[in-house]
C-alpha atoms as a PDB file:
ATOM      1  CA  UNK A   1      60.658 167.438 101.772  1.00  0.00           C
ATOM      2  CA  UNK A   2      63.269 168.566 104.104  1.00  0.00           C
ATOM      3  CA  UNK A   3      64.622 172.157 104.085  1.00  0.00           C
ATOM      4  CA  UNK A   4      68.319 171.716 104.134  1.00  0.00           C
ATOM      5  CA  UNK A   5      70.179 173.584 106.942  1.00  0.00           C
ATOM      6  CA  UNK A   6      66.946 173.923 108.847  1.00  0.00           C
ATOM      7  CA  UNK A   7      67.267 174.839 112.840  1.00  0.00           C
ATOM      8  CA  UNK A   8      65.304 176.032 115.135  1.00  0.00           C
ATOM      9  CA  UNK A   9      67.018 177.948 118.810  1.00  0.00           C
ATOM     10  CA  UNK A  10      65.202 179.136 121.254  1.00  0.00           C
ATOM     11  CA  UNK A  11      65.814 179.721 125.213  1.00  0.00           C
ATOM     12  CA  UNK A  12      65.946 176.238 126.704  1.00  0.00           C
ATOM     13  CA  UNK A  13      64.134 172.427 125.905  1.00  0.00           C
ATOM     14  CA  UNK A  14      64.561 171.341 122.212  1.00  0.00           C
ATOM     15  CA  UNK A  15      61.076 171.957 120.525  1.00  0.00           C
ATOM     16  CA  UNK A  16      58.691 168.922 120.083  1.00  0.00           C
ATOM     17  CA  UNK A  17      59.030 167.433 117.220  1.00  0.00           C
ATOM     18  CA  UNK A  18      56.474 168.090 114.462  1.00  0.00           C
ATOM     19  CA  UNK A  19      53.258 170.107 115.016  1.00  0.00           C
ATOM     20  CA  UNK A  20      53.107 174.174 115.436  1.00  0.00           C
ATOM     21  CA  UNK A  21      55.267 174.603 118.480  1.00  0.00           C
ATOM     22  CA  UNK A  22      57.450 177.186 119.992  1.00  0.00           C
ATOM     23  CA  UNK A  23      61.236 176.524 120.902  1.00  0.00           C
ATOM     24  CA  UNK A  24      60.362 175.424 124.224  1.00  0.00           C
ATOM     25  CA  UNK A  25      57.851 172.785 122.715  1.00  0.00           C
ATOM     26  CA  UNK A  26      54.796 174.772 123.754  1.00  0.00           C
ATOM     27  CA  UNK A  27      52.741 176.799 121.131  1.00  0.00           C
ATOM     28  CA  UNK A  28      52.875 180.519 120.595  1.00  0.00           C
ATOM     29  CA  UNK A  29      56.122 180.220 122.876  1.00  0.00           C
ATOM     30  CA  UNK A  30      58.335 182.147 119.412  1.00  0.00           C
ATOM     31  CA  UNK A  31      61.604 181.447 119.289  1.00  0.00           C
ATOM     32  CA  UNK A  32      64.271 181.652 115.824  1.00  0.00           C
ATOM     33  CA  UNK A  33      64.277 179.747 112.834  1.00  0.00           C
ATOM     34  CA  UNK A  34      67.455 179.610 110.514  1.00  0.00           C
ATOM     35  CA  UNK A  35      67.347 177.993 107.054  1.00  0.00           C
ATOM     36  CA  UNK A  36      69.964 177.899 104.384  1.00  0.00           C
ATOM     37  CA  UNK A  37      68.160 176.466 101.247  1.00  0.00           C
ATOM     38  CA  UNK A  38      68.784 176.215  97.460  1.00  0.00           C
ATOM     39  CA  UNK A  39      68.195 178.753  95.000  1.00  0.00           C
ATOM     40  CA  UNK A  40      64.867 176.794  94.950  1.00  0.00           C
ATOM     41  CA  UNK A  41      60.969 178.057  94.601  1.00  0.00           C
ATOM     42  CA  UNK A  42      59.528 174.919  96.070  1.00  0.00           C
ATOM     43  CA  UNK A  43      62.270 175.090  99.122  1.00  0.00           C
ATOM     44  CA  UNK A  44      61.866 178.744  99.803  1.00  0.00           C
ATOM     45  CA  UNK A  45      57.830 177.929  99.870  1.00  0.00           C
ATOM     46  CA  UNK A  46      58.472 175.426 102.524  1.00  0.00           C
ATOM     47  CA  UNK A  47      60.570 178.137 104.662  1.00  0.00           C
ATOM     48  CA  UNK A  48      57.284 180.149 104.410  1.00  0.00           C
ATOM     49  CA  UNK A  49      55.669 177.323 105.779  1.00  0.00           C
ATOM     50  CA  UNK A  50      57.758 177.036 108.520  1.00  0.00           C
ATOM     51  CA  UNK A  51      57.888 180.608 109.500  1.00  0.00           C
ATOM     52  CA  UNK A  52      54.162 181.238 109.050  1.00  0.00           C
ATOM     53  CA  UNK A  53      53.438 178.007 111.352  1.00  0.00           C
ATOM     54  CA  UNK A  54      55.115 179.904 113.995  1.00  0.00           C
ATOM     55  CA  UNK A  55      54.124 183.209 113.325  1.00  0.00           C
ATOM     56  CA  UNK A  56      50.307 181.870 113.851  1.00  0.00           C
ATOM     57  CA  UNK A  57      51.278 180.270 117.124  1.00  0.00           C
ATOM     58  CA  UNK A  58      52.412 183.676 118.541  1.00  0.00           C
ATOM     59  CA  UNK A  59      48.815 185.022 117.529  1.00  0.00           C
ATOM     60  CA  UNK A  60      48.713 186.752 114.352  1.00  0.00           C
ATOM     61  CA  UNK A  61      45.795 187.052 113.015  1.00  0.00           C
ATOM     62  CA  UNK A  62      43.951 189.271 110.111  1.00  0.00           C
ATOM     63  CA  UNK A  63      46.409 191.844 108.646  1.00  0.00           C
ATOM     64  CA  UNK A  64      49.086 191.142 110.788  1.00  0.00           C
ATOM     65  CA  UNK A  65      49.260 187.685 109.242  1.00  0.00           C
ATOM     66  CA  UNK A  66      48.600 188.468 105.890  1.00  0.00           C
ATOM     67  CA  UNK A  67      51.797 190.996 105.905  1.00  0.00           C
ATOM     68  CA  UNK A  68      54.146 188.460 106.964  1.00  0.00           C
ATOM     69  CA  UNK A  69      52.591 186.188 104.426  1.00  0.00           C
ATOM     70  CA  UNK A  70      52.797 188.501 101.546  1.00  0.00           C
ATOM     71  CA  UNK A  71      56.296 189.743 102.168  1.00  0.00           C
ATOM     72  CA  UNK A  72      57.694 186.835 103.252  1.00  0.00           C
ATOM     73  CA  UNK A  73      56.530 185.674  99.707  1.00  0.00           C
ATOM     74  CA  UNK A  74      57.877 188.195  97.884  1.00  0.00           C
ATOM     75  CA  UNK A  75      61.432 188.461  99.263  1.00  0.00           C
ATOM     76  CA  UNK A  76      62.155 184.954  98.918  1.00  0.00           C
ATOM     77  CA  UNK A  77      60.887 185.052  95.207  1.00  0.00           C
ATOM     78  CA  UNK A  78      63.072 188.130  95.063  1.00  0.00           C
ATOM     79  CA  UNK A  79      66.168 186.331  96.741  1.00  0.00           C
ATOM     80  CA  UNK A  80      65.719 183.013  94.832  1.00  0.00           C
ATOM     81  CA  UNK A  81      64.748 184.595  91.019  1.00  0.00           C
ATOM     82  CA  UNK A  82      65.808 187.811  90.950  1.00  0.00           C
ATOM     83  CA  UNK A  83      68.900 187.845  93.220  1.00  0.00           C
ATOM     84  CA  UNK A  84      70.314 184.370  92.659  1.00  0.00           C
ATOM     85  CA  UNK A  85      68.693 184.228  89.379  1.00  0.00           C
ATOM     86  CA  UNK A  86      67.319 180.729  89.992  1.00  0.00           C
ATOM     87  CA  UNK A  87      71.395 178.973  90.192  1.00  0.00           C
ATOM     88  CA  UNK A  88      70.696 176.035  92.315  1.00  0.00           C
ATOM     89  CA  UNK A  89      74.835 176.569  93.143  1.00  0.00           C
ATOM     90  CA  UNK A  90      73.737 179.827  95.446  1.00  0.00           C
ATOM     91  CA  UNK A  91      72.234 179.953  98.729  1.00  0.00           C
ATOM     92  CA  UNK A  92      69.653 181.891 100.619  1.00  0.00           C
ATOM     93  CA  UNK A  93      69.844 182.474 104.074  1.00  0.00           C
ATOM     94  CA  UNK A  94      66.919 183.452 106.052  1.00  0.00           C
ATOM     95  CA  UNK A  95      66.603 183.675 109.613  1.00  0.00           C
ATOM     96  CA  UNK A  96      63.711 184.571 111.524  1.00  0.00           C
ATOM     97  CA  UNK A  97      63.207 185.399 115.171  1.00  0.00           C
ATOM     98  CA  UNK A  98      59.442 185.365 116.225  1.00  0.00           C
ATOM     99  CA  UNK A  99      57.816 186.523 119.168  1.00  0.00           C
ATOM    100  CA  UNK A 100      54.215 187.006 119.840  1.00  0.00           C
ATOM    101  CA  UNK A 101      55.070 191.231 119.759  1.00  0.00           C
ATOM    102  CA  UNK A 102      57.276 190.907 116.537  1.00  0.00           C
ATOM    103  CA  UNK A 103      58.409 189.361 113.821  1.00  0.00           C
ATOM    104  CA  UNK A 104      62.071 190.053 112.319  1.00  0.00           C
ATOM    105  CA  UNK A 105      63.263 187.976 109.044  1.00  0.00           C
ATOM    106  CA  UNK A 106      66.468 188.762 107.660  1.00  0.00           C
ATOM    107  CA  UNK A 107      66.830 186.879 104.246  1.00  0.00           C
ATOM    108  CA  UNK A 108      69.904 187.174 102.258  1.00  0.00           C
ATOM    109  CA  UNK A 109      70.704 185.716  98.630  1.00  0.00           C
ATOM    110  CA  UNK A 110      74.495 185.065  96.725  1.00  0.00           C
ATOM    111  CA  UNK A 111      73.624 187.441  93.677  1.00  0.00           C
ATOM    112  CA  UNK A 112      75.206 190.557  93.078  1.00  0.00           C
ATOM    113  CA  UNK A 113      72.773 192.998  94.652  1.00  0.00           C
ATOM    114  CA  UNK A 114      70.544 195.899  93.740  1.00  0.00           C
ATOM    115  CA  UNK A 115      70.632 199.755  94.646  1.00  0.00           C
ATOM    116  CA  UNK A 116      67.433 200.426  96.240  1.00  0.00           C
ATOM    117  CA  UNK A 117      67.102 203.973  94.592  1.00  0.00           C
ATOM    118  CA  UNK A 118      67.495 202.581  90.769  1.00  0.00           C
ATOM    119  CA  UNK A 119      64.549 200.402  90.948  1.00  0.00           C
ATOM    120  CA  UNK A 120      61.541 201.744  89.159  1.00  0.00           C
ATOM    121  CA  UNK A 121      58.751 203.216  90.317  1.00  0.00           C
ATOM    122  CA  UNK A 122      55.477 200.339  89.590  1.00  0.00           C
ATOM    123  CA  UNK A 123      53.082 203.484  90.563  1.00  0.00           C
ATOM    124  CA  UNK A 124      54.483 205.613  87.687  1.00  0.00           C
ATOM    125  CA  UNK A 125      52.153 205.426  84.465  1.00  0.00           C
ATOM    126  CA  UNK A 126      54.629 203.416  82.424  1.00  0.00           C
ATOM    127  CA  UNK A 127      54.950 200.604  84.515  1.00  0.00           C
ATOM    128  CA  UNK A 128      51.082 200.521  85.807  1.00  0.00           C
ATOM    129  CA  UNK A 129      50.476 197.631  83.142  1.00  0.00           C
ATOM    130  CA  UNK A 130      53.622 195.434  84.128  1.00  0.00           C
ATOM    131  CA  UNK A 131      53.172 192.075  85.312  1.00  0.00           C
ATOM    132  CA  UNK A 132      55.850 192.033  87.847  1.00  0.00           C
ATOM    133  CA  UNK A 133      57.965 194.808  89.431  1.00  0.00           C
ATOM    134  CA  UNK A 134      55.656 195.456  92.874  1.00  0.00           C
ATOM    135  CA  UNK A 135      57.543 193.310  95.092  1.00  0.00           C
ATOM    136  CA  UNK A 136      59.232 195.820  97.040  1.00  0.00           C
ATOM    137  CA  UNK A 137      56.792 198.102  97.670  1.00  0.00           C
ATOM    138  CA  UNK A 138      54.317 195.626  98.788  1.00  0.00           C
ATOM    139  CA  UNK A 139      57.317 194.727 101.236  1.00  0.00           C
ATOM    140  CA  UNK A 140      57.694 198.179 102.179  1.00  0.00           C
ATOM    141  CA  UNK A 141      54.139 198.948 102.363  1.00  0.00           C
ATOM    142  CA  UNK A 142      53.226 196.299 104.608  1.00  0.00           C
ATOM    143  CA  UNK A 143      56.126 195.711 107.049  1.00  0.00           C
ATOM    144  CA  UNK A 144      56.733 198.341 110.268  1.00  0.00           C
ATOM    145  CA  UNK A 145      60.249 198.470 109.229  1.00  0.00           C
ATOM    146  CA  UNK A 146      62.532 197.414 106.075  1.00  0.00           C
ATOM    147  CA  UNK A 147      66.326 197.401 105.508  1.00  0.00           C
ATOM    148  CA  UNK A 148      68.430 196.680 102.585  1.00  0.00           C
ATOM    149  CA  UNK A 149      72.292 196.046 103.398  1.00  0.00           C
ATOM    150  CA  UNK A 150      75.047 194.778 102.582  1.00  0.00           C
ATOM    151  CA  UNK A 151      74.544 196.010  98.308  1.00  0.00           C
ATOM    152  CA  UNK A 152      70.725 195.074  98.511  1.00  0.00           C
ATOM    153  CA  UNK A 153      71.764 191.455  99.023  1.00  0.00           C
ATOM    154  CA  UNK A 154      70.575 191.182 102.451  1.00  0.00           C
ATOM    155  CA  UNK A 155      66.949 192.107 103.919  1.00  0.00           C
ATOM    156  CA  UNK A 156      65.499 193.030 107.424  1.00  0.00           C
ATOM    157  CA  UNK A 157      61.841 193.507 107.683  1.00  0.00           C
ATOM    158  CA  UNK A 158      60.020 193.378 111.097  1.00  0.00           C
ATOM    159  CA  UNK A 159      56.265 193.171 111.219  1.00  0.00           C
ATOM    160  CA  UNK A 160      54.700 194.745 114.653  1.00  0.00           C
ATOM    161  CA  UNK A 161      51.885 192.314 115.759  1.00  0.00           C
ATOM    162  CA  UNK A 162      49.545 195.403 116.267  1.00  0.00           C
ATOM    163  CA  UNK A 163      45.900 195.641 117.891  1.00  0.00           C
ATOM    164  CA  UNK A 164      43.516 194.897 114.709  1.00  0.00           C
ATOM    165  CA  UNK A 165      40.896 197.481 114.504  1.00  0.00           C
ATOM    166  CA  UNK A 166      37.662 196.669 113.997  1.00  0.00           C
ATOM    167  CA  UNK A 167      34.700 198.498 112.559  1.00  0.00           C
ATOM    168  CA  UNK A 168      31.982 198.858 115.352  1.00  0.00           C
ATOM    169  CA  UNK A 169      29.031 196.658 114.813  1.00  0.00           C
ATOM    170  CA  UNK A 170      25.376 198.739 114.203  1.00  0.00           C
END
């Protein structure tokens, strides 16, 4: 399946075609990704793809890689669901620029927006037992940074690729 509106720029030769290269057709090189799918589950999961192809080509590993993969997740099922409310009429834009010191994804949806501060609390004892409602502050927890703009339509979160500590072996 394609992903419609799909493009990749970087800084000079067109990438190679298929396989988990950079811009420049080499891998780990980074570069940016811009799709512009459907209000679509199984097209925002192949944007994930995509992105996370490229984000393990610039060398994230452990927790780095599981940050991206988590949030990523979770603000495209926010955008598509929750901000678009599933109308295969609206778009979602997400662009991503990846480098092998950071990842940035901005990701932006048609719907009619959210204000940060009204969205409940999932820590506070009445929502503990929900089954959804965590999205955001596994986004938040994870990233380095987050940004909401534009009426909570539009996301920026940017993911340090930071030394993983490990615990010294005995």
């Amino acid at each position: 399946m394609a992903v419609a509106g799909s493009n990749r720029h970087g800084d000079s030769d067109p990438p190679a075609p298929g396989g988990p290269n950079g811009p420049n057709g080499r891998p780990g090189t980074g570069g940016r990704l811009n799709f512009v799918i459907k209000s679509d589950l199984i097209e925002g999961r192949e944007v994930q793809r995509q992105i996370l192809q490229e984000v393990e080509s610039c060398g994230y590993t452990g927790g780095n890689f599981f940050a991206i993969n988590l949030s990523l997740e979770e603000a495209l099922v926010n955008a598509i669901k929750h901000g678009n409310r599933l109308d295969p009429q609206k778009l979602v834009r997400v662009e991503a620029t990846i480098t092998s010191r950071e990842v940035e994804i901005f990701i932006e949806d048609e719907g009619p927006g959210f204000d940060r501060s009204s969205v409940p609390d999932p820590t506070a004892v009445e929502n503990l037992e929900k089954c959804s409602g965590r999205g955001i502050l596994l986004i938040e927890a994870y990233m380095t940074h987050v940004t909401w703009d534009r009426g909570g339509r539009r996301l920026r979160m940017v993911k340090i690729n930071e030394p993983e500590s490990h615990p010294q072996k005995r």
